[in-house]
PDB file of N, CA and C in Angstrom:
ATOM      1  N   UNK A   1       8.321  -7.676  -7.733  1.00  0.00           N
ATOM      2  CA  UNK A   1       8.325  -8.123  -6.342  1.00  0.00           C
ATOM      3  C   UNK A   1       8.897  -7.026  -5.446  1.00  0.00           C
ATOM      4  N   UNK A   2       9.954  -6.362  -6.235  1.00  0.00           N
ATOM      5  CA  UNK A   2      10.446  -5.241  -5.120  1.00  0.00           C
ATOM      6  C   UNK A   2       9.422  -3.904  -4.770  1.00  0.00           C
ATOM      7  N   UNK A   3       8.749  -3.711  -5.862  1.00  0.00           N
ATOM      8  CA  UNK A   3       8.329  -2.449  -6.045  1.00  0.00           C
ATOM      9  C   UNK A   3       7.203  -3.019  -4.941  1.00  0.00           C
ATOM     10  N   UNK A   4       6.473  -4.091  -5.169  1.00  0.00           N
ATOM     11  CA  UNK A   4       5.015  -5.006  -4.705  1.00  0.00           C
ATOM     12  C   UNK A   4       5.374  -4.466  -2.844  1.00  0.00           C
ATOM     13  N   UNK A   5       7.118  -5.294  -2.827  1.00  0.00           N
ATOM     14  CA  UNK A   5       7.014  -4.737  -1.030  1.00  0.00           C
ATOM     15  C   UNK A   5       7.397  -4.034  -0.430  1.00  0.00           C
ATOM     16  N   UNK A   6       8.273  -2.772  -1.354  1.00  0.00           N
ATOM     17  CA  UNK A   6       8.572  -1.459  -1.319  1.00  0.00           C
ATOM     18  C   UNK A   6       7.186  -0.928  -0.886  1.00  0.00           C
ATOM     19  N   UNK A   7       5.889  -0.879  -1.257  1.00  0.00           N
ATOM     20  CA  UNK A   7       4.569  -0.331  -1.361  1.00  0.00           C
ATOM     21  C   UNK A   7       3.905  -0.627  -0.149  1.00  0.00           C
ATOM     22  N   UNK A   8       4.266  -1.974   0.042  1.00  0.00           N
ATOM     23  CA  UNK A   8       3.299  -2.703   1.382  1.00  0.00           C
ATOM     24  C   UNK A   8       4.441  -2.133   2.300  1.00  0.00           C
ATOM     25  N   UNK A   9       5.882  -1.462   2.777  1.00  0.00           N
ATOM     26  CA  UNK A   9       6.454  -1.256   3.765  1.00  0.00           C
ATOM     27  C   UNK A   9       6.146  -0.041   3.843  1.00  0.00           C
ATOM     28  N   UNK A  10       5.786   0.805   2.465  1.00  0.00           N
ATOM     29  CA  UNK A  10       6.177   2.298   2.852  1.00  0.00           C
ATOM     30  C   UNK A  10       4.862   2.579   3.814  1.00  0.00           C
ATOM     31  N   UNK A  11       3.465   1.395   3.177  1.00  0.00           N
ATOM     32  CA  UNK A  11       1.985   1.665   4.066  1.00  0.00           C
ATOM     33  C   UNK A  11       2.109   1.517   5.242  1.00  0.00           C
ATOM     34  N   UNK A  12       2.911   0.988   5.576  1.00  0.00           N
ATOM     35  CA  UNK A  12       2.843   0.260   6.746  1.00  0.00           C
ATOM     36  C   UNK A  12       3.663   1.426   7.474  1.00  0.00           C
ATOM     37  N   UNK A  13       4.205   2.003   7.403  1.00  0.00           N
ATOM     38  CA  UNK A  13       5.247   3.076   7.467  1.00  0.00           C
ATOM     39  C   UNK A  13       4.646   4.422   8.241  1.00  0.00           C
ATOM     40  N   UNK A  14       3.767   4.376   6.814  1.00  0.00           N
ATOM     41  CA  UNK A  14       3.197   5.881   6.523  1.00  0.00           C
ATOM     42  C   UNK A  14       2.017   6.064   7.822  1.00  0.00           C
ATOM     43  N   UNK A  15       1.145   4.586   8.055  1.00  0.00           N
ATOM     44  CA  UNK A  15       0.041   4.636   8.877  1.00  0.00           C
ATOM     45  C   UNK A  15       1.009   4.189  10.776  1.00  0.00           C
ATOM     46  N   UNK A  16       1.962   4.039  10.640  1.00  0.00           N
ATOM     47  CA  UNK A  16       2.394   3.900  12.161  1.00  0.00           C
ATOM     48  C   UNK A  16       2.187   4.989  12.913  1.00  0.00           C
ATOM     49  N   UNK A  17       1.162   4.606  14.687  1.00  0.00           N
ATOM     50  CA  UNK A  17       0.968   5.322  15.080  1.00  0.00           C
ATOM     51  C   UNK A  17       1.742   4.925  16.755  1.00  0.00           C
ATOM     52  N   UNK A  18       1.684   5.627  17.264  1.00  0.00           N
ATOM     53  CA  UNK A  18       2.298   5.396  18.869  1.00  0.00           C
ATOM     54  C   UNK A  18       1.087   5.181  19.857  1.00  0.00           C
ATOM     55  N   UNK A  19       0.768   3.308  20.048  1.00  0.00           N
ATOM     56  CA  UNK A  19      -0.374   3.059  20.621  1.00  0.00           C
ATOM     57  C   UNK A  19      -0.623   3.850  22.361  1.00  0.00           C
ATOM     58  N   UNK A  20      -1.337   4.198  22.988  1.00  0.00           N
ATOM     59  CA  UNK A  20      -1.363   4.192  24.495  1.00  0.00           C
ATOM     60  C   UNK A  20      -0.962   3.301  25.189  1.00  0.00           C
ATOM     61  N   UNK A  21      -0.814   3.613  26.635  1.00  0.00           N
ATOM     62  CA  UNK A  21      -0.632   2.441  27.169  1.00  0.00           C
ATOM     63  C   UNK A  21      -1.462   1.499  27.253  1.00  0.00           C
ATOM     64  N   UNK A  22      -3.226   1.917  27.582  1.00  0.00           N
ATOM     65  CA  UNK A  22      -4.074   1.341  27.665  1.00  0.00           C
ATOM     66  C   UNK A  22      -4.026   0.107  26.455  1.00  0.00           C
ATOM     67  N   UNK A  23      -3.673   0.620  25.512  1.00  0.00           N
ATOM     68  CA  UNK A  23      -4.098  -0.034  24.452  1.00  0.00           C
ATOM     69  C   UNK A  23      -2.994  -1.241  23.968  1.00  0.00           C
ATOM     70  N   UNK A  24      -2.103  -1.765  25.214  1.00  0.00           N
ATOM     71  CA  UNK A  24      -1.073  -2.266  24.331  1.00  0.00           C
ATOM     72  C   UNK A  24      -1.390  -3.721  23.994  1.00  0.00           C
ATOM     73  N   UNK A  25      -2.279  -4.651  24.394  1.00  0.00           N
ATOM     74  CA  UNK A  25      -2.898  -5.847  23.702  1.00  0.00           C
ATOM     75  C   UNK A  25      -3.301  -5.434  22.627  1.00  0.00           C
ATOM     76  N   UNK A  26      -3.323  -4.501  21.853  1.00  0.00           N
ATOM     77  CA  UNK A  26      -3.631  -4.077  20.420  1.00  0.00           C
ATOM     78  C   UNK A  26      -2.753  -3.205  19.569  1.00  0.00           C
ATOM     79  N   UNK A  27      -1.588  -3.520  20.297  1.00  0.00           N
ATOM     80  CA  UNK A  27      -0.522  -2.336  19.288  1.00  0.00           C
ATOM     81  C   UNK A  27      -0.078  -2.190  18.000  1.00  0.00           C
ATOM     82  N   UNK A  28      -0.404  -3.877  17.981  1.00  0.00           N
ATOM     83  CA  UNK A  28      -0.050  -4.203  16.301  1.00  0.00           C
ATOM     84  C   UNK A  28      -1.289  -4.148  15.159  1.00  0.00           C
ATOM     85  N   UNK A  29      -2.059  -3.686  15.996  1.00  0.00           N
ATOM     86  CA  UNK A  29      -3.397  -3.559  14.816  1.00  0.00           C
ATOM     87  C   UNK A  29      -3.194  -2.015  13.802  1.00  0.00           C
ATOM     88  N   UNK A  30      -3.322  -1.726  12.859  1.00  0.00           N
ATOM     89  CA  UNK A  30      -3.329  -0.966  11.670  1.00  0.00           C
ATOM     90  C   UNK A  30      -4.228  -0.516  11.762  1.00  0.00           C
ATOM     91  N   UNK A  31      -4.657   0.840  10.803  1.00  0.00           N
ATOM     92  CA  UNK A  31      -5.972   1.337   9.952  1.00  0.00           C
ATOM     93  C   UNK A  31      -6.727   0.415   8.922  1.00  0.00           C
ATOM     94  N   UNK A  32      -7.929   0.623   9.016  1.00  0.00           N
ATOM     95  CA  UNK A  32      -8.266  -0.414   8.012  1.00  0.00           C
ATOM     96  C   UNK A  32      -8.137  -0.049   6.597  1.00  0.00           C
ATOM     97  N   UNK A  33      -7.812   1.419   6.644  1.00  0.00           N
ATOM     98  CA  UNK A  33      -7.495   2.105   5.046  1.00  0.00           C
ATOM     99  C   UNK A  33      -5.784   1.306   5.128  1.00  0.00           C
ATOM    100  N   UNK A  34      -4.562   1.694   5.666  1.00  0.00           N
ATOM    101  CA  UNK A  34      -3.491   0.647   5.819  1.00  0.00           C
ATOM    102  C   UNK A  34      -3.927  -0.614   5.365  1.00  0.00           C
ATOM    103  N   UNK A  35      -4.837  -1.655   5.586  1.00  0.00           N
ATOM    104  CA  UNK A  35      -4.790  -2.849   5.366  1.00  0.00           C
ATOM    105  C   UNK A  35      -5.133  -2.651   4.083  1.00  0.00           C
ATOM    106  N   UNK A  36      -6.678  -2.319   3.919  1.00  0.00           N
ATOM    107  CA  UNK A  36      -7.060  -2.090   2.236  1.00  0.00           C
ATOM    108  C   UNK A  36      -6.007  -1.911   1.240  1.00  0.00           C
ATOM    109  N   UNK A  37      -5.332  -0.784   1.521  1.00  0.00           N
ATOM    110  CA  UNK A  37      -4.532  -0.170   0.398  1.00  0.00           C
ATOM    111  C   UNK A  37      -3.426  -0.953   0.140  1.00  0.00           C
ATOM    112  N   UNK A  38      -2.726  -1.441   1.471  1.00  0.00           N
ATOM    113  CA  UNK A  38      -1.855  -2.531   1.226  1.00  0.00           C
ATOM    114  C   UNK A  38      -2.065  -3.823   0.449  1.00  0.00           C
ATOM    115  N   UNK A  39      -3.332  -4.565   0.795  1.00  0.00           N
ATOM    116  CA  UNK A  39      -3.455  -5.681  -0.132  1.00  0.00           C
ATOM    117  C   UNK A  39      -3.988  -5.124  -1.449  1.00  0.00           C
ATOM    118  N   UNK A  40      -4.716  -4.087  -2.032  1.00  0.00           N
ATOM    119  CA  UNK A  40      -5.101  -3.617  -3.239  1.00  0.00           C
ATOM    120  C   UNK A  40      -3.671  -3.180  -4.421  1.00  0.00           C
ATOM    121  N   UNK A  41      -2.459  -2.492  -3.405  1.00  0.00           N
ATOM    122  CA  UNK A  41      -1.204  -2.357  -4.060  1.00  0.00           C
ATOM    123  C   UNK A  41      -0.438  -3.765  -4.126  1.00  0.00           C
ATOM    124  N   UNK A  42      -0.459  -4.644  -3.531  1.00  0.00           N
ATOM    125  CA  UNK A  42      -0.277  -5.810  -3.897  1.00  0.00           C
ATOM    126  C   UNK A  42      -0.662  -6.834  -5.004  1.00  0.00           C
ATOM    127  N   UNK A  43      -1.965  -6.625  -4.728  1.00  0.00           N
ATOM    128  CA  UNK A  43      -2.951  -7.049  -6.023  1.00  0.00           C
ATOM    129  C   UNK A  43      -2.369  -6.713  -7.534  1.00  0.00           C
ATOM    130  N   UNK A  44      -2.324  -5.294  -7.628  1.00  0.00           N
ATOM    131  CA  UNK A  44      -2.454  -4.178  -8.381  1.00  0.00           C
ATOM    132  C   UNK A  44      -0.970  -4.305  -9.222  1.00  0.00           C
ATOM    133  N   UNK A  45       0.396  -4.261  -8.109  1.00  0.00           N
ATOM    134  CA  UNK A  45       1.417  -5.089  -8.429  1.00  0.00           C
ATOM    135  C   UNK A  45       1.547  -6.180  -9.130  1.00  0.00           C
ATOM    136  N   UNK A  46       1.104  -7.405  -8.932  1.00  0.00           N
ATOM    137  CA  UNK A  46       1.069  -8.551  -8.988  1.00  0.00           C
ATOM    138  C   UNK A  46       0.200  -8.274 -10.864  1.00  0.00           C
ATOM    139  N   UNK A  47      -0.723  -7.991 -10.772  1.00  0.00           N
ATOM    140  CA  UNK A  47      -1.537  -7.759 -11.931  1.00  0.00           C
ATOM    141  C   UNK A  47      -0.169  -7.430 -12.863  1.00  0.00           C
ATOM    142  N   UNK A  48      -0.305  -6.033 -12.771  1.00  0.00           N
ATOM    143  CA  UNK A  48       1.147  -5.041 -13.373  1.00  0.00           C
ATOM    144  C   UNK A  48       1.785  -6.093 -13.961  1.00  0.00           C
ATOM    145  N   UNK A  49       2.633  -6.632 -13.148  1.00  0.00           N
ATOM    146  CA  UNK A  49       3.106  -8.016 -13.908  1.00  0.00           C
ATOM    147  C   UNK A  49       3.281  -8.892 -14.715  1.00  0.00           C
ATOM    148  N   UNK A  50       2.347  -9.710 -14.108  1.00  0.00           N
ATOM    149  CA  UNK A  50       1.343 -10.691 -15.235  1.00  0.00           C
ATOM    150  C   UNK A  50       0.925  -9.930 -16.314  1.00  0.00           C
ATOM    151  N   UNK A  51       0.305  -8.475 -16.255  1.00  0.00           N
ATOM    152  CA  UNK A  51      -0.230  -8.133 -17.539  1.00  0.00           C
ATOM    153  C   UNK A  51       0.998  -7.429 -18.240  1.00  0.00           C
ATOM    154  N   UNK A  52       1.785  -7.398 -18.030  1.00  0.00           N
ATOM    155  CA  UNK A  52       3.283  -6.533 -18.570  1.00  0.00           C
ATOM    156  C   UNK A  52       3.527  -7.673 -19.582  1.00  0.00           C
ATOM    157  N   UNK A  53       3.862  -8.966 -19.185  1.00  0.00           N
ATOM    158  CA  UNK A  53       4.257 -10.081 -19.832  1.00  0.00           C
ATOM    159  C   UNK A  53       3.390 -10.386 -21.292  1.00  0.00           C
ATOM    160  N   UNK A  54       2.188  -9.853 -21.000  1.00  0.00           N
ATOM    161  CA  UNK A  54       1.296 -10.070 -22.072  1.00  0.00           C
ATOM    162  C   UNK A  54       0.506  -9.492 -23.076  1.00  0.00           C
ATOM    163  N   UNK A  55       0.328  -8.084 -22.185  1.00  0.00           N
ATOM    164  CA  UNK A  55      -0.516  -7.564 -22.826  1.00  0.00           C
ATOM    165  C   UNK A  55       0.674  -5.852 -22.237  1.00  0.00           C
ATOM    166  N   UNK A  56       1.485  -5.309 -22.927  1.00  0.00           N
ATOM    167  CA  UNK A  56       2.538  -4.565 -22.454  1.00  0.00           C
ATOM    168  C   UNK A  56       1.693  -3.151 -22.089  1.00  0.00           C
ATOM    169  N   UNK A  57       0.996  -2.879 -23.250  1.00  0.00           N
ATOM    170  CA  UNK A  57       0.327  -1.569 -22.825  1.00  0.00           C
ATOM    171  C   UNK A  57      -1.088  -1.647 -21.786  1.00  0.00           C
ATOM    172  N   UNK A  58      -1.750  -3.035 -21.398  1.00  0.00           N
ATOM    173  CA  UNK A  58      -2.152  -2.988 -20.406  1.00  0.00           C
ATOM    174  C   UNK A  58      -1.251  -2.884 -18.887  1.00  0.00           C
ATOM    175  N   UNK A  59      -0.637  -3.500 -19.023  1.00  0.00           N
ATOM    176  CA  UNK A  59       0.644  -3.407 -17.647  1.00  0.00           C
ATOM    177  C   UNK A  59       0.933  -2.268 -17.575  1.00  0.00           C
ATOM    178  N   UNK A  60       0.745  -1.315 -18.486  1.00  0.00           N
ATOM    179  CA  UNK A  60       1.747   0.177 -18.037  1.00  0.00           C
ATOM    180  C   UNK A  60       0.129   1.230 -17.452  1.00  0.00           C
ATOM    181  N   UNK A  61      -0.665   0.678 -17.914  1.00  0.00           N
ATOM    182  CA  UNK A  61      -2.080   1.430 -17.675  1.00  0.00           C
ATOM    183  C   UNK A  61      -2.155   0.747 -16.094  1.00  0.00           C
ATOM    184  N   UNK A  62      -2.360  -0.406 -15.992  1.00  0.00           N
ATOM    185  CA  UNK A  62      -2.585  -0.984 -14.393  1.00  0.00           C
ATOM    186  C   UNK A  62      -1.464  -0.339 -13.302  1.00  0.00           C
ATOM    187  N   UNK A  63       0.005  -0.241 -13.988  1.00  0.00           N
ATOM    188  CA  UNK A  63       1.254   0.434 -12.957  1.00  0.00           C
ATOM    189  C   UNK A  63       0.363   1.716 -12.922  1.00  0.00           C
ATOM    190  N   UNK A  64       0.276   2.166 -13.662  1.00  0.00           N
ATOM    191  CA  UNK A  64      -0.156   3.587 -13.397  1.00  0.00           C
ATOM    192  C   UNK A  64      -1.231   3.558 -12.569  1.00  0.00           C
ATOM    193  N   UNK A  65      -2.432   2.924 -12.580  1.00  0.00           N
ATOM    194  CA  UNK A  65      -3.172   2.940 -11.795  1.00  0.00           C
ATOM    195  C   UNK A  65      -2.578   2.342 -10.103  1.00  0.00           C
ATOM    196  N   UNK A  66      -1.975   1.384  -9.884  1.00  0.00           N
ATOM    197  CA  UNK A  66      -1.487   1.292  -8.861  1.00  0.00           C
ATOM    198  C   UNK A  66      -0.948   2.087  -7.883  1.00  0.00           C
ATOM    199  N   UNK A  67       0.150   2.739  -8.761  1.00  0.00           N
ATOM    200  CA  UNK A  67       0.956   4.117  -8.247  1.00  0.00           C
ATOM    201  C   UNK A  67       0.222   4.918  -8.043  1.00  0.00           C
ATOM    202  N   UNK A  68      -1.153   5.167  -8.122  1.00  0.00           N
ATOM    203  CA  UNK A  68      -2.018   6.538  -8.145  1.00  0.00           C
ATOM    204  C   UNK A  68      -2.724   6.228  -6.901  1.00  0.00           C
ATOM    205  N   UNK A  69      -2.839   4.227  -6.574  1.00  0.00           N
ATOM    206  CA  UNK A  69      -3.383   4.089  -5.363  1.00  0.00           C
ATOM    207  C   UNK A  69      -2.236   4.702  -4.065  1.00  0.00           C
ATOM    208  N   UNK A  70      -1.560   3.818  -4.623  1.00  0.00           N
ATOM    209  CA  UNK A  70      -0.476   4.363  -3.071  1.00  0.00           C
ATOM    210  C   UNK A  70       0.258   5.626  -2.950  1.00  0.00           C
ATOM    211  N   UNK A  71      -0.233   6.539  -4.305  1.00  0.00           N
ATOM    212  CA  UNK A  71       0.053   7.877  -3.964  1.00  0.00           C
ATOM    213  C   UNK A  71      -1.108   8.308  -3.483  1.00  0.00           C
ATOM    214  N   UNK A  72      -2.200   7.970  -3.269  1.00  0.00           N
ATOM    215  CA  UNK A  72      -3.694   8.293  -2.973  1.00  0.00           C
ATOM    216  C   UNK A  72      -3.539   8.095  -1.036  1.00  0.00           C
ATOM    217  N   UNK A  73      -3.078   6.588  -0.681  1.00  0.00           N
ATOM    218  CA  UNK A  73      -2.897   6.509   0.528  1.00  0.00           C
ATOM    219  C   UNK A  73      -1.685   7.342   1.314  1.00  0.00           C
ATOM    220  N   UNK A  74      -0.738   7.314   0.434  1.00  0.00           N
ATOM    221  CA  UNK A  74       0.267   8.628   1.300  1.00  0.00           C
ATOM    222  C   UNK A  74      -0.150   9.829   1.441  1.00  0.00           C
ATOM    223  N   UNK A  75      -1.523  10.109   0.951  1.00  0.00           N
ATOM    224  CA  UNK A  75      -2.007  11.485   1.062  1.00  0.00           C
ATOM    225  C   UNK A  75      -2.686  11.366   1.958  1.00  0.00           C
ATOM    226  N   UNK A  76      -3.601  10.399   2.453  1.00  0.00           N
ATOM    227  CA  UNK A  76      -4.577  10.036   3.044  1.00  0.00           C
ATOM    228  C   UNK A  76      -3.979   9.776   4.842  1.00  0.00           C
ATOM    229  N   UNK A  77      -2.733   9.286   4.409  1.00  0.00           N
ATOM    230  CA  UNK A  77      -2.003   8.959   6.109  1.00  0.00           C
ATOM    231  C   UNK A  77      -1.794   9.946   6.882  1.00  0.00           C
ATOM    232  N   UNK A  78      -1.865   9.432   8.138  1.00  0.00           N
ATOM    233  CA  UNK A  78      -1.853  10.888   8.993  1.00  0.00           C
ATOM    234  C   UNK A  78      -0.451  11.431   8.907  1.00  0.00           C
ATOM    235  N   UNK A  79      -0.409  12.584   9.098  1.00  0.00           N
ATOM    236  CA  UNK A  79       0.714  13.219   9.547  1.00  0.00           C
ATOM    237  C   UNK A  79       1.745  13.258  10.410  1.00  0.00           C
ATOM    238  N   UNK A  80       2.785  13.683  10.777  1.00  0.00           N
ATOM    239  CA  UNK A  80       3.945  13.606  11.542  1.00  0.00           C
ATOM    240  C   UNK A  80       4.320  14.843  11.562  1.00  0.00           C
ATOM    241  N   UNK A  81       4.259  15.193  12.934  1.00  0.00           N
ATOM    242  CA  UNK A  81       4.629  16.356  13.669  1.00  0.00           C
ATOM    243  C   UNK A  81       6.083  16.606  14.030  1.00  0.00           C
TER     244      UNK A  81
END
């Protein structure tokens, strides 16, 4: 659970941008790569889990794959100047 919203804060984090003024009825809207990646590392988490409990060396193959997503989206987020 920690790691699950450690992942969904850091996305959320990583994709914050500084809306215009024009734009402020929409400030709280995200990237849609942000949304994707967030509910897929959630998913992906959640799996991890459940399959840790059961099947141990599947759970460590799915973490790994997870971690490779949201190291995939911290690459992908824009930058900071």
């Amino acid at each position: 659970i920690i790691i699950g919203a450690t992942s969904a804060t850091a996305i959320q984090l990583w994709f914050r941008v500084q809306a215009r003024r024009s734009q402020f009825r929409r400030r709280q809207t995200s990237s849609r790569l942000a949304t994707f990646a967030e509910a897929f590392s959630s998913i992906g988490w959640a799996a991890t889990a459940a399959l840790l409990l059961t099947l141990p060396v599947a759970g460590i193959v799915c973490g790994l794959i997870t971690a490779g997503l949201v190291a995939m989206t911290w690459k992908f987020s824009p930058r900071r100047e």
